[in-house]
Protein backbone atom coordinates (compact mmCIF):
# COMPACT_ATOMS: atom_id res chain seq x y z
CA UNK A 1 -82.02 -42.77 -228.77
CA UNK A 2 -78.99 -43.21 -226.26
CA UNK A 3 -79.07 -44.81 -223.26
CA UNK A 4 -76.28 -44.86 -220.58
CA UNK A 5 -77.71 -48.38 -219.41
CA UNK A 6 -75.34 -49.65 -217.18
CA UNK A 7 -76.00 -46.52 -215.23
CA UNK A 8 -79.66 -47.43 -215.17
CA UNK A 9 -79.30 -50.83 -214.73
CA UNK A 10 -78.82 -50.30 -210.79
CA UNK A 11 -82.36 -49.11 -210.89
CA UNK A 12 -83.72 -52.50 -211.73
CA UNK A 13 -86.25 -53.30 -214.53
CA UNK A 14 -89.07 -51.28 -212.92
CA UNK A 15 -87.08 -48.40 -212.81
CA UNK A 16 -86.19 -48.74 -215.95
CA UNK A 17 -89.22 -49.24 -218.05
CA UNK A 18 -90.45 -46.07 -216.25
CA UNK A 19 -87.71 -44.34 -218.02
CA UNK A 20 -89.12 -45.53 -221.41
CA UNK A 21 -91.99 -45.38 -223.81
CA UNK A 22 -93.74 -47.85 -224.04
CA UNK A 23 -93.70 -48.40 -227.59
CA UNK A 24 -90.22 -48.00 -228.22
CA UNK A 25 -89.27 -51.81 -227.80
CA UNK A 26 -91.16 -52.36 -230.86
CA UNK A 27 -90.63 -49.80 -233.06
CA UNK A 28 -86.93 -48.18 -232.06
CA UNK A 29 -84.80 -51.63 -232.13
CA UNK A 30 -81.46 -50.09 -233.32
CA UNK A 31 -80.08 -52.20 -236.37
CA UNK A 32 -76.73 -50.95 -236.99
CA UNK A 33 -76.11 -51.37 -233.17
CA UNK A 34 -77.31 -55.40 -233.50
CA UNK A 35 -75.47 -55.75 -236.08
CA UNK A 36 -72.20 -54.31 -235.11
CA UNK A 37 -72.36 -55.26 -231.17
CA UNK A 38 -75.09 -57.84 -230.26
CA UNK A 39 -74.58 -60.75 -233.44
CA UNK A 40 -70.68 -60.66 -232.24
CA UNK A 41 -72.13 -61.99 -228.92
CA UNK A 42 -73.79 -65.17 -230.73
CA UNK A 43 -70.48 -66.38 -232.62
CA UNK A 44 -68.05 -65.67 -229.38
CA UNK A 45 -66.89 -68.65 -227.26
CA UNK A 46 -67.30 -68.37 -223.58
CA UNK A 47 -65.89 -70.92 -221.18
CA UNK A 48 -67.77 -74.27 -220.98
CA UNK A 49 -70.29 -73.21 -223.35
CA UNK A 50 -70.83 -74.02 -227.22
CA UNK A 51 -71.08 -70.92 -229.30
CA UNK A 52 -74.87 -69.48 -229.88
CA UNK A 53 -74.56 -70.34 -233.53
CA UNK A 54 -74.20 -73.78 -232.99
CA UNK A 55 -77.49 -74.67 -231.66
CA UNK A 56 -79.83 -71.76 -233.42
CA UNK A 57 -78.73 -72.09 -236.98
CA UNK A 58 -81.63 -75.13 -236.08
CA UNK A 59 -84.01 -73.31 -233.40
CA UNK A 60 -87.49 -72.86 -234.39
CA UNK A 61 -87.74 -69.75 -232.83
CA UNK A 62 -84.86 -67.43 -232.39
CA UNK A 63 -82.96 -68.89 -235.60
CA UNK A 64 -79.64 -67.37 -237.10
CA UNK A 65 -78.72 -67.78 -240.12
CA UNK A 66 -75.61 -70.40 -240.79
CA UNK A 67 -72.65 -68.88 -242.13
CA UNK A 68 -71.89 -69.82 -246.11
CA UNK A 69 -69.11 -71.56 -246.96
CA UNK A 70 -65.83 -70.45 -244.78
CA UNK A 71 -67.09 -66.80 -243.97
CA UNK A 72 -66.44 -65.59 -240.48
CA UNK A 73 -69.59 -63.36 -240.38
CA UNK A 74 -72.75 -62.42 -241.56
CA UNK A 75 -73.51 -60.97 -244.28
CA UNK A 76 -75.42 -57.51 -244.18
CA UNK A 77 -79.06 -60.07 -245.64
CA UNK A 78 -78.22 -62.27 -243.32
CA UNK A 79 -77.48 -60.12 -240.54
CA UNK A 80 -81.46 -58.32 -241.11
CA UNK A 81 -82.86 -61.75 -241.23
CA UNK A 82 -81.00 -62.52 -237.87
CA UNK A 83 -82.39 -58.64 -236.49
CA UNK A 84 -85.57 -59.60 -237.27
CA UNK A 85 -85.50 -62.92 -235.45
CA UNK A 86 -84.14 -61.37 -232.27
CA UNK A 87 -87.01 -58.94 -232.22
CA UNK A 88 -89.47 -61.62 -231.47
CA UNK A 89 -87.42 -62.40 -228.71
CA UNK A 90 -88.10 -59.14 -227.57
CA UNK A 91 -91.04 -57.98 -224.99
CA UNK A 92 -92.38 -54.87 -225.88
CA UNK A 93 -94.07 -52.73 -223.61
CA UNK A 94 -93.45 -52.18 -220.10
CA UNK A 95 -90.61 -54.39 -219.27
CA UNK A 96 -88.17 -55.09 -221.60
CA UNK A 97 -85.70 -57.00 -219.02
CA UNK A 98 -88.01 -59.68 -219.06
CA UNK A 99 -87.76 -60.55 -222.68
CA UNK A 100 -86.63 -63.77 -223.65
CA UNK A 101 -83.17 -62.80 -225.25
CA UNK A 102 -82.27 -61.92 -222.38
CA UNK A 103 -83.58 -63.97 -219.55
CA UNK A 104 -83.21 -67.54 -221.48
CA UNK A 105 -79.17 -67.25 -221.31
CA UNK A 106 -79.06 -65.57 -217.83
CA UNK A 107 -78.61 -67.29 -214.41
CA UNK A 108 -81.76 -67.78 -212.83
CA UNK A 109 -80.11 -66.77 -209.37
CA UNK A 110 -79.88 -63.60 -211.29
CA UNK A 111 -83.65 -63.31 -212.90
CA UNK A 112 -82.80 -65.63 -215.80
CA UNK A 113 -85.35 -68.13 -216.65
CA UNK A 114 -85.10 -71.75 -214.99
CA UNK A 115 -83.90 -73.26 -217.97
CA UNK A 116 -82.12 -72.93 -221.25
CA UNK A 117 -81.28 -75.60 -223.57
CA UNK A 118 -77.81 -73.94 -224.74
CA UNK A 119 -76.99 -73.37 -220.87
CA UNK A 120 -76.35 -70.22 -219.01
CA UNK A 121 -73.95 -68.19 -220.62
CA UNK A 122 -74.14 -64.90 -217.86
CA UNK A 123 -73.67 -65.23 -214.56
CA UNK A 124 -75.08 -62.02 -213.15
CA UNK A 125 -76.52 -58.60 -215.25
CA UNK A 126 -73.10 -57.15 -214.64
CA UNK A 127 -71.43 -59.40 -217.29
CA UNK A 128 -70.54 -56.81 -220.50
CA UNK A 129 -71.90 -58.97 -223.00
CA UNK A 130 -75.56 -59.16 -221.24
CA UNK A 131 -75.44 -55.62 -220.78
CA UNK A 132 -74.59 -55.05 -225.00
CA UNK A 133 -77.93 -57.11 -225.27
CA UNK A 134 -79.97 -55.09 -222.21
CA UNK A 135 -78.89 -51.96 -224.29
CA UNK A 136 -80.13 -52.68 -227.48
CA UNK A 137 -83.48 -54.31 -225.79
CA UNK A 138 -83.67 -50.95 -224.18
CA UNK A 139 -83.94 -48.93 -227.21
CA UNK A 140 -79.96 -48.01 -227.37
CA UNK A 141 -78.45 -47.03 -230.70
CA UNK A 142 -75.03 -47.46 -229.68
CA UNK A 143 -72.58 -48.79 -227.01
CA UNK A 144 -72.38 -46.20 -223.38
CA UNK A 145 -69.19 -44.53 -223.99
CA UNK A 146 -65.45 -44.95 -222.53
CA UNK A 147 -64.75 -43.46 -219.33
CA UNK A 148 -61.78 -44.37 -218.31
CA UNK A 149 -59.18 -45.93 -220.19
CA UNK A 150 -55.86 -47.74 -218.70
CA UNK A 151 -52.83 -48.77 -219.62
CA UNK A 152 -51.92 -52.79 -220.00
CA UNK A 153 -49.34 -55.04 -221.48
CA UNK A 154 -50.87 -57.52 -223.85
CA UNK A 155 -48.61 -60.75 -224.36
CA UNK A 156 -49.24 -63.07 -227.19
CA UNK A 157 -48.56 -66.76 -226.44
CA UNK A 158 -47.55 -67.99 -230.00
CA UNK A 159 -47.64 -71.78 -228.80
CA UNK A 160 -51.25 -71.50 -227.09
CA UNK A 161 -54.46 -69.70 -227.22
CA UNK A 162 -54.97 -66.20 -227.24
CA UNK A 163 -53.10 -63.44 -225.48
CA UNK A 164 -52.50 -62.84 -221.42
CA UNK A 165 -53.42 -58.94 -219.98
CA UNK A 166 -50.76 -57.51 -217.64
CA UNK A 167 -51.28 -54.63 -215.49
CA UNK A 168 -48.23 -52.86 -215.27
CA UNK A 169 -48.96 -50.99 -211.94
CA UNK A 170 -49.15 -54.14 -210.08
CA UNK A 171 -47.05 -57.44 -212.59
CA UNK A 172 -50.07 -59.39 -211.93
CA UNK A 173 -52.12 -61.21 -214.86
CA UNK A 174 -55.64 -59.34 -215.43
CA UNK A 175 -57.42 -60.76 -217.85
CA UNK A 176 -56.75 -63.40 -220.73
CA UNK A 177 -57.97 -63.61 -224.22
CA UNK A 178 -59.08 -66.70 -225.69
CA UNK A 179 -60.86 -68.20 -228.94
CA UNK A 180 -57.43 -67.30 -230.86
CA UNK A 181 -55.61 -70.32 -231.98
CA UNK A 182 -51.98 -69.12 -232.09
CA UNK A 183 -52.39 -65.38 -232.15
CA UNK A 184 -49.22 -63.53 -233.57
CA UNK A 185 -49.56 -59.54 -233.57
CA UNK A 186 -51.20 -57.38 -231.10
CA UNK A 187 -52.25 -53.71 -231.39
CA UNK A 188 -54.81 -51.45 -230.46
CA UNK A 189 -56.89 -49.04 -231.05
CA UNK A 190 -55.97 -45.46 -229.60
CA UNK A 191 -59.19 -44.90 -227.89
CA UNK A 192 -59.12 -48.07 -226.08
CA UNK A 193 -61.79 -49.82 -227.68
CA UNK A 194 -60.76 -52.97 -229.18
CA UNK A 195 -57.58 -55.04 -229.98
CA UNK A 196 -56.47 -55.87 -232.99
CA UNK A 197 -54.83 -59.57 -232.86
CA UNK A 198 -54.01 -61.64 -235.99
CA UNK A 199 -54.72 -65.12 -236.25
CA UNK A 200 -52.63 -67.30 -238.07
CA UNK A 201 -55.03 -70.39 -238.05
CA UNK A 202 -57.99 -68.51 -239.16
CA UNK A 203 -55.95 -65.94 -241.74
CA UNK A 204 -57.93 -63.31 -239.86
CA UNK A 205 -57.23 -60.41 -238.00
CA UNK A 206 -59.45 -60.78 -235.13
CA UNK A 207 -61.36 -57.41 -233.30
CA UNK A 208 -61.55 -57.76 -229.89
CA UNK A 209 -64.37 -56.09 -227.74
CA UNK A 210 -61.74 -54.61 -224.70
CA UNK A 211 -64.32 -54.65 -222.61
CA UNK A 212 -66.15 -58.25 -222.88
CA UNK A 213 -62.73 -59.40 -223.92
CA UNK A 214 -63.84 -61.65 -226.77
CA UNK A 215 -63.70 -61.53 -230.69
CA UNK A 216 -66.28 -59.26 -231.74
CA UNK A 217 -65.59 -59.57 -235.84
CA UNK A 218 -62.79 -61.53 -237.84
CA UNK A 219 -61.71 -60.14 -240.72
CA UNK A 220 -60.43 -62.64 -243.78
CA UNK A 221 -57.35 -61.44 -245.11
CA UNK A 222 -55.26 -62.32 -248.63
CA UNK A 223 -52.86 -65.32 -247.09
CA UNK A 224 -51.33 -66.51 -243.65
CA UNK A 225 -50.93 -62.90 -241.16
CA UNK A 226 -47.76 -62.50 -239.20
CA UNK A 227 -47.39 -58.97 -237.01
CA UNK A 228 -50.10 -56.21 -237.53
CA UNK A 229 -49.95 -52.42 -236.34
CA UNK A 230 -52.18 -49.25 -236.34
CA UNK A 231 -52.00 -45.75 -237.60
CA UNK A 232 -52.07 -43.12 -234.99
CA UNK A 233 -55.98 -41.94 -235.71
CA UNK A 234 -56.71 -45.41 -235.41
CA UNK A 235 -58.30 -45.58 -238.76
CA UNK A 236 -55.99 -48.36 -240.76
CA UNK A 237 -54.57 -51.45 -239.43
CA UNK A 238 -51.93 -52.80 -241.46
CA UNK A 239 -51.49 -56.40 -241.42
CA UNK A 240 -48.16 -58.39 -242.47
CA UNK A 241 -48.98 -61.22 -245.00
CA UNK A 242 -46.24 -64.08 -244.73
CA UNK A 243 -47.83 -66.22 -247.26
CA UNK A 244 -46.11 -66.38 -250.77
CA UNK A 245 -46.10 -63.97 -252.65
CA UNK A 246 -46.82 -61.32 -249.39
CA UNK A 247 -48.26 -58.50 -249.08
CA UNK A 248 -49.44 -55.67 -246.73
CA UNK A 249 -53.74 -56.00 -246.02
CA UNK A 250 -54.75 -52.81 -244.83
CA UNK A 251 -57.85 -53.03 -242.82
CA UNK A 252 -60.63 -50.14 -242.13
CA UNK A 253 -61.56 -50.05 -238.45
CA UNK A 254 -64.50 -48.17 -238.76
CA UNK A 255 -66.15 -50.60 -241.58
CA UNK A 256 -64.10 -53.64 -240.15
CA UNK A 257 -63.52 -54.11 -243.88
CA UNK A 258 -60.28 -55.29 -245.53
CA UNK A 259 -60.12 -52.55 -248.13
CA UNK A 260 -56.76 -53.28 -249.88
CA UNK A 261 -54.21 -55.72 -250.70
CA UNK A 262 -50.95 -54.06 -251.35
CA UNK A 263 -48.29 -55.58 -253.24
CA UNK A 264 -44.62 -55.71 -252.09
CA UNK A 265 -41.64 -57.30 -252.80
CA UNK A 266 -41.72 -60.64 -250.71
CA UNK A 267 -43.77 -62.03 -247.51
CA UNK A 268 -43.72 -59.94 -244.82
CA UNK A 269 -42.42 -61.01 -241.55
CA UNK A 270 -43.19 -57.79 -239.72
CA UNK A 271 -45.00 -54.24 -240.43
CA UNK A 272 -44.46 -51.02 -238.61
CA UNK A 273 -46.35 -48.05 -239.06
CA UNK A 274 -43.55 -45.12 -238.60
CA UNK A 275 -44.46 -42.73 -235.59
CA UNK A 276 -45.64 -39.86 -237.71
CA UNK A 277 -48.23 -42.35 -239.32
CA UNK A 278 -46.93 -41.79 -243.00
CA UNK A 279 -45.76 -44.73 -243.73
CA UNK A 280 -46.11 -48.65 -243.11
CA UNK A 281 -42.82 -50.84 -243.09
CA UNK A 282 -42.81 -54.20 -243.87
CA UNK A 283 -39.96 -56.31 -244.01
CA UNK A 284 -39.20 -59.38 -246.09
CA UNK A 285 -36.96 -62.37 -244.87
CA UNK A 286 -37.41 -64.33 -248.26
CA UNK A 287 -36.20 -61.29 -250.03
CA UNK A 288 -34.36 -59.53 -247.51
CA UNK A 289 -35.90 -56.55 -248.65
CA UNK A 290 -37.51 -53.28 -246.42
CA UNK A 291 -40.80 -52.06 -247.84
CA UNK A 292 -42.06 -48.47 -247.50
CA UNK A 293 -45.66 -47.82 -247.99
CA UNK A 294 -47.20 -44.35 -248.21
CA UNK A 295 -50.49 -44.74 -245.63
CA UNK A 296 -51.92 -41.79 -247.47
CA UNK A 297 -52.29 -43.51 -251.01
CA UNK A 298 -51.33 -47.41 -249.84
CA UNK A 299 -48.57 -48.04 -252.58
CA UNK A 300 -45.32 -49.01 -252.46
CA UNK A 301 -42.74 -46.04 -252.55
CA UNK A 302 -39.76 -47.31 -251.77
CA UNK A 303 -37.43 -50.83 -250.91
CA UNK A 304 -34.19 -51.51 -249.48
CA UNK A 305 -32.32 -54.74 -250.14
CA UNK A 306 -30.57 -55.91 -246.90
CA UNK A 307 -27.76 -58.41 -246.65
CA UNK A 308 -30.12 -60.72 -245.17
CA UNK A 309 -33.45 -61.88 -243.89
CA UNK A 310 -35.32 -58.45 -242.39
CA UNK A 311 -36.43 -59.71 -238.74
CA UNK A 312 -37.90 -57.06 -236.04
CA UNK A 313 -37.24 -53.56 -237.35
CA UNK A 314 -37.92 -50.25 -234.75
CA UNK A 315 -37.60 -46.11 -235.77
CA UNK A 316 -37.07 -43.29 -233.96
CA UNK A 317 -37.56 -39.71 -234.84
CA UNK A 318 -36.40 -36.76 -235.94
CA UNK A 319 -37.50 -33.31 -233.35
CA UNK A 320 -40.01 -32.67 -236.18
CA UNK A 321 -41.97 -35.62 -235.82
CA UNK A 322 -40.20 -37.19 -239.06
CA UNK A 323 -38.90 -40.60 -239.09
CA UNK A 324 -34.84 -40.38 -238.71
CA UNK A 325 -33.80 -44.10 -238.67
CA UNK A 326 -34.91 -47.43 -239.29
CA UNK A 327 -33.28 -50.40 -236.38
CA UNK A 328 -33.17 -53.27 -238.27
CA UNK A 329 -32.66 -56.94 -237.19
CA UNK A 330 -31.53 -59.02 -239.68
CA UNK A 331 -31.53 -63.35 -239.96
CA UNK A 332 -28.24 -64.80 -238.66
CA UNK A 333 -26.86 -61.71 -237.31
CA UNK A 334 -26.34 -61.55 -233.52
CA UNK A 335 -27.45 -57.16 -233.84
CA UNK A 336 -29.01 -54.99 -235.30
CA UNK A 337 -28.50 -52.47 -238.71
CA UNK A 338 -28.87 -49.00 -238.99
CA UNK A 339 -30.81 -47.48 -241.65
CA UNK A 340 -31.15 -44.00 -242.43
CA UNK A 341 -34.66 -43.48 -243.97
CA UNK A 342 -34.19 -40.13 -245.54
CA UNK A 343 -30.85 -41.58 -247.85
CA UNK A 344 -31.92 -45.21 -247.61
CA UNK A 345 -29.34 -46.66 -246.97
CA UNK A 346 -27.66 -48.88 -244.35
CA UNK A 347 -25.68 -46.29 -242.09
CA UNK A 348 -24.35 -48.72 -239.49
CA UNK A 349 -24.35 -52.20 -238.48
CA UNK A 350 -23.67 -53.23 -234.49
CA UNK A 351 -22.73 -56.38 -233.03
CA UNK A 352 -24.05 -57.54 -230.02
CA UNK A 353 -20.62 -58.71 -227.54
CA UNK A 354 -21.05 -62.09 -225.06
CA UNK A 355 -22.41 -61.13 -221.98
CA UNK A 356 -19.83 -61.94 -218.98
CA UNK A 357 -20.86 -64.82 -217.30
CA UNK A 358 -23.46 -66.39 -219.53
CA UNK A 359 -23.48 -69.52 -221.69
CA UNK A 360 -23.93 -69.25 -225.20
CA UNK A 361 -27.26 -70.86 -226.52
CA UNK A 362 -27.66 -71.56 -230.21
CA UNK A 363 -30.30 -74.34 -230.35
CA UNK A 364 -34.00 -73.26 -231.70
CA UNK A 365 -32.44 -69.82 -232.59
CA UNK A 366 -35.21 -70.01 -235.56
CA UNK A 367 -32.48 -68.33 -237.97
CA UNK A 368 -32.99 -65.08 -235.56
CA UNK A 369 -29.98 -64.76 -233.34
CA UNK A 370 -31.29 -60.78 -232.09
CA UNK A 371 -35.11 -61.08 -232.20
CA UNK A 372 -36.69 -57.97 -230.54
CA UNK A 373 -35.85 -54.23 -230.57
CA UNK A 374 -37.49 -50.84 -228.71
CA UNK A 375 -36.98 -47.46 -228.22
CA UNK A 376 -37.87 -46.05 -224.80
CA UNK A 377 -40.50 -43.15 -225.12
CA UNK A 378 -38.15 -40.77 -224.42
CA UNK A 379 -36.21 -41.58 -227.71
CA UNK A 380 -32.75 -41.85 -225.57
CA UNK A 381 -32.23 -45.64 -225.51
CA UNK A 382 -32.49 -48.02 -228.11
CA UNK A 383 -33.19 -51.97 -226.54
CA UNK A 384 -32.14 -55.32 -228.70
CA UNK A 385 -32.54 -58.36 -227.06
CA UNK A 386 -30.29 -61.83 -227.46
CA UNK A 387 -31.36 -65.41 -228.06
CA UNK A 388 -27.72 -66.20 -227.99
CA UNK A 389 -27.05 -64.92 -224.35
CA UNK A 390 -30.76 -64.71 -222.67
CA UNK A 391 -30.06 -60.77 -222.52
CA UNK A 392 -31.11 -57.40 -223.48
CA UNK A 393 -28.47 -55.17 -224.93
CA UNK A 394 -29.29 -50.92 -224.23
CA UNK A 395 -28.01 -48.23 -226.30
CA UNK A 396 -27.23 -44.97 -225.82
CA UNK A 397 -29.63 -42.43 -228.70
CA UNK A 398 -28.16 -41.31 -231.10
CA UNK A 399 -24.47 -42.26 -230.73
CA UNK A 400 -25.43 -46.10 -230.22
CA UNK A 401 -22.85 -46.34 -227.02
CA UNK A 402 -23.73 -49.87 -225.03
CA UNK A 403 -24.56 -48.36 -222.11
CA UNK A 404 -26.17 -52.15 -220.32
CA UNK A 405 -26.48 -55.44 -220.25
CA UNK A 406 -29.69 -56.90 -218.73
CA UNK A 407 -29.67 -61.16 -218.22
CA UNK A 408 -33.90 -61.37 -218.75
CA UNK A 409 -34.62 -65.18 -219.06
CA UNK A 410 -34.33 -67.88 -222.18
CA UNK A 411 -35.22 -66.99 -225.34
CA UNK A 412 -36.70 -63.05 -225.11
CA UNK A 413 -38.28 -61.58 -228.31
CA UNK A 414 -40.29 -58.52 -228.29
CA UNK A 415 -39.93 -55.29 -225.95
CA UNK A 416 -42.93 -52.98 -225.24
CA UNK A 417 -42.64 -49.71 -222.79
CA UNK A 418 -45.37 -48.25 -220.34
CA UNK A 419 -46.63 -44.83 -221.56
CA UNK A 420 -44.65 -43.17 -219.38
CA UNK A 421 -41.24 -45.12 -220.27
CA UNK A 422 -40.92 -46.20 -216.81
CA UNK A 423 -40.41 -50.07 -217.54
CA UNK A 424 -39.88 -52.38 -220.40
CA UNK A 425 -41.52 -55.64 -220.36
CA UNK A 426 -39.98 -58.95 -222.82
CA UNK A 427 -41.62 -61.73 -223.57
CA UNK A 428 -38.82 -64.39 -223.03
CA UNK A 429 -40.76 -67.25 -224.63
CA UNK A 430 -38.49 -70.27 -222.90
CA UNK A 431 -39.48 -69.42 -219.61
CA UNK A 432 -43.14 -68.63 -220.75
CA UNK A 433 -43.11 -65.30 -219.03
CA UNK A 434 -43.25 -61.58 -219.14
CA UNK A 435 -39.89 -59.98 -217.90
CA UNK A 436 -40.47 -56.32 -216.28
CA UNK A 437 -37.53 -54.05 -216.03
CA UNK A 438 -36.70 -51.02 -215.13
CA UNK A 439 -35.65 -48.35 -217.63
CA UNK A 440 -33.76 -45.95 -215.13
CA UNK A 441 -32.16 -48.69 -212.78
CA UNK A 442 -32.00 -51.00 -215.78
CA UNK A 443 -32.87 -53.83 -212.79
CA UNK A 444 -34.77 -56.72 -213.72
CA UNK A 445 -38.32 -56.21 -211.91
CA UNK A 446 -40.47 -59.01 -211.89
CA UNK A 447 -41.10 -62.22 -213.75
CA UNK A 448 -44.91 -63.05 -214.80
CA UNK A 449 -46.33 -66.17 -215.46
CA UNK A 450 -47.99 -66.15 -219.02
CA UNK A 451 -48.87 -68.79 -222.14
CA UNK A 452 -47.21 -71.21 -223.94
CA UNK A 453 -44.04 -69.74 -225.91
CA UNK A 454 -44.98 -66.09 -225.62
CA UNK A 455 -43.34 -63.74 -228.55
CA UNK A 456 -45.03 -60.99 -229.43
CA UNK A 457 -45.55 -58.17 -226.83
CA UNK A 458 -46.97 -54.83 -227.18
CA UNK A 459 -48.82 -51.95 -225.02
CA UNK A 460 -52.46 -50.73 -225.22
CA UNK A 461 -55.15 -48.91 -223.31
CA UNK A 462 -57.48 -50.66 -222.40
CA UNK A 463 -61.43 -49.31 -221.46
CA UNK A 464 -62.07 -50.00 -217.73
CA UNK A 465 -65.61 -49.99 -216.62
């Protein structure tokens, strides 16, 4: 049974219940759907709040189960025992708004009972994560679907917590992600759904709920993660493991399962997933090596040795669809490399010039002179940007002509592009900000205000309610 509950919500509880049997509450209580969306809500962190967990691993009546040893969820046992336990806390009958799990944690200015031991944790019946609960009190077996999805720039802060939402229409801050103690990789799914955000504290890759904006599941993984990224179904994540002896951990999305651990040679700084989806790239600065993983059979097929350390790597394509070139920045080198995938082999290797006018900086370079490439959607321009000289560096696709120089701020790593290639955005992590450009005036745009040392930046749609 599907309900579209947030369209039904404006009808109040009366309305509501009318739209119900009345023995559904007790009979119809979806368990996948707890499971999946509803237990997430009782491990997230919400501002000046302890988590749910904390207090009812001990409650005498709603009681969830404490998680054994260093899990980060339930298992499927304990996540039945924790269904069951909810149910009590669930009025069947004729008005299921009125049950306990979900008046005790609402604001009594907004029906919630006078008084909760754990606090209030919802303001108002709008908030997303009250209205997973309503829905599954209701008799829902799954969440209302996306209507509208937008597009946002999602900047990592790798000194702070959690990641800063941009919207790109407007440079102003959205939205902020917390609960993620020095986040490093961000990517998305393609539906909009969730984020996929690896946690270096944790060794998790951390799901997050795009529209509640917290961690709905953390996934362990084999060692330390560094950058993640997604097929083009959305099916696999692949997820960069930096800890000795590396590896890539390729992560199901629909079971939220790590289902492999695939050997390589080296940890892995960064991994790409090529545009066609065929293969995952990971790239080695203790070996200096490029690894090529088949996505169809997750195995190593092929590695490059480099010169040096493999830093930031980028493709573009061929007019099939086929990946033509690897971009390649490599430790100590003030550039980028040129590899061409079919031969594999290093084709090219460009220099990045002093920019006119600017000082030379070489203190916390981090052993990564050139830290951050893209290639504008449009596959004409290829974008490197420079610790050394605070810039950007644009390139001309395919001849690799400089065509700009772009002065962005201290320190700028990562590039990311709007869908429609109309402006870049850098994270220039001495300034703490988000640097917007524009890709056909090649202007600086605006500067945005974000976390602590932000690196890693990357695009995603986002679901909008």
């Amino acid at each position: 049974m599907k309900i579209r509950f947030s369209a039904v919500l404006m009808l109040g509880a009366l309305a509501l219940t009318s739209l119900l049997p009345a023995a559904v509450f007790a009979q119809d209580l979806n368990f996948e759907y707890f499971r999946d969306e509803v237990q997430p809500i009782f491990l997230a962190k919400r501002d000046g709040n302890l988590r749910c967990i904390q207090c009812h691993t001990s409650s005498s009546s709603f009681r969830l189960q404490a998680l054994e040893g260093e899990a980060l969820f339930w298992t499927d046992e304990q996540s039945r025992m924790n269904y069951e336990s909810a149910s009590t806390m669930v009025l069947a009958g004729e008005h299921p708004l009125q049950s306990r799990l979900l008046t005790h944690p609402l604001a009594a200015s907004a029906g919630g009972d006078a008084f909760h031991g754990g606090g209030k944790h919802f303001p108002d019946q709008d908030d997303p994560e009250w209205r997973i609960m309503a829905g599954w009190v209701a008799g829902a077996d799954s969440r209302e679907p996306i209507s509208n999805v937008v597009p946002r720039i999602i900047q990592t802060n790798a000194a702070g917590e959690g990641a800063t939402i941009i919207d790109p229409e407007t440079n102003k801050v959205v939205g902020t992600i917390t609960d993620i103690e020095k986040p490093h990789g961000i990517t998305s799914a393609p539906d909009g759904s969730q984020l996929y955000i690896s946690n270096e504290v944790m060794h998790s890759l951390d799901i997050v709920d795009s529209r509640t904006l917290r961690v709905k599941r953390r996934i362990p993984l084999s060692g330390r993660p560094n950058n993640v990224s997604v097929t083009g179904d959305g099916s696999k994540v692949y997820v960069a493991i930096m800890q000795r002896p590396g590896a890539l951990d390729v992560i199901d999305t629909k079971t939220m399962k790590n289902i492999k651990t695939v050997p390589v040679d080296g940890a892995i700084h960064n991994v790409y997933v090529t545009p066609d989806s065929r293969y995952a790239v990971g790239g080695s600065i203790q070996t200096s090596t490029i690894n090529v993983v088949d996505t169809a059979t997750d195995e190593l097929v092929w590695k490059l040795k480099m010169s040096s350390g493999i830093r930031p790597m980028i493709f573009d394509s061929k007019p099939d669809g086929s990946t033509k070139n690897i971009y390649v920045q490599l430790s100590g080198f003030h550039g980028f490399a040129v590899v061409d995938f079919d031969k594999r082999e290093e084709v090219a290797r460009i220099e990045h010039p002093p920019v006119p006018g600017e000082e030379a900086h070489y203190d916390g370079l981090q052993g990564a002179p050139a830290h951050g490439l893209g290639v504008s959607p449009d596959g004409t321009t290829l974008w490197s940007t420079s610790k050394v000289y605070s810039a950007v560096y644009i390139h001309s696709l395919p001849d690799l002509e400089e065509v700009a120089q772009v002065v962005v701020g201290q320190h700028p790593e990562w590039v990311t592009f709007t869908p429609d290639g109309k402006t870049a955005y850098i994270g220039t992590a001495g300034d703490n900000a988000t640097v917007a450009v524009d890709v056909a005036t090649r202007k600086f745009v605006s500067r945005i205000p974000v976390g602590q040392v932000p690196k890693r930046v990357g695009t995603a749609l986002m679901a909008v309610d």
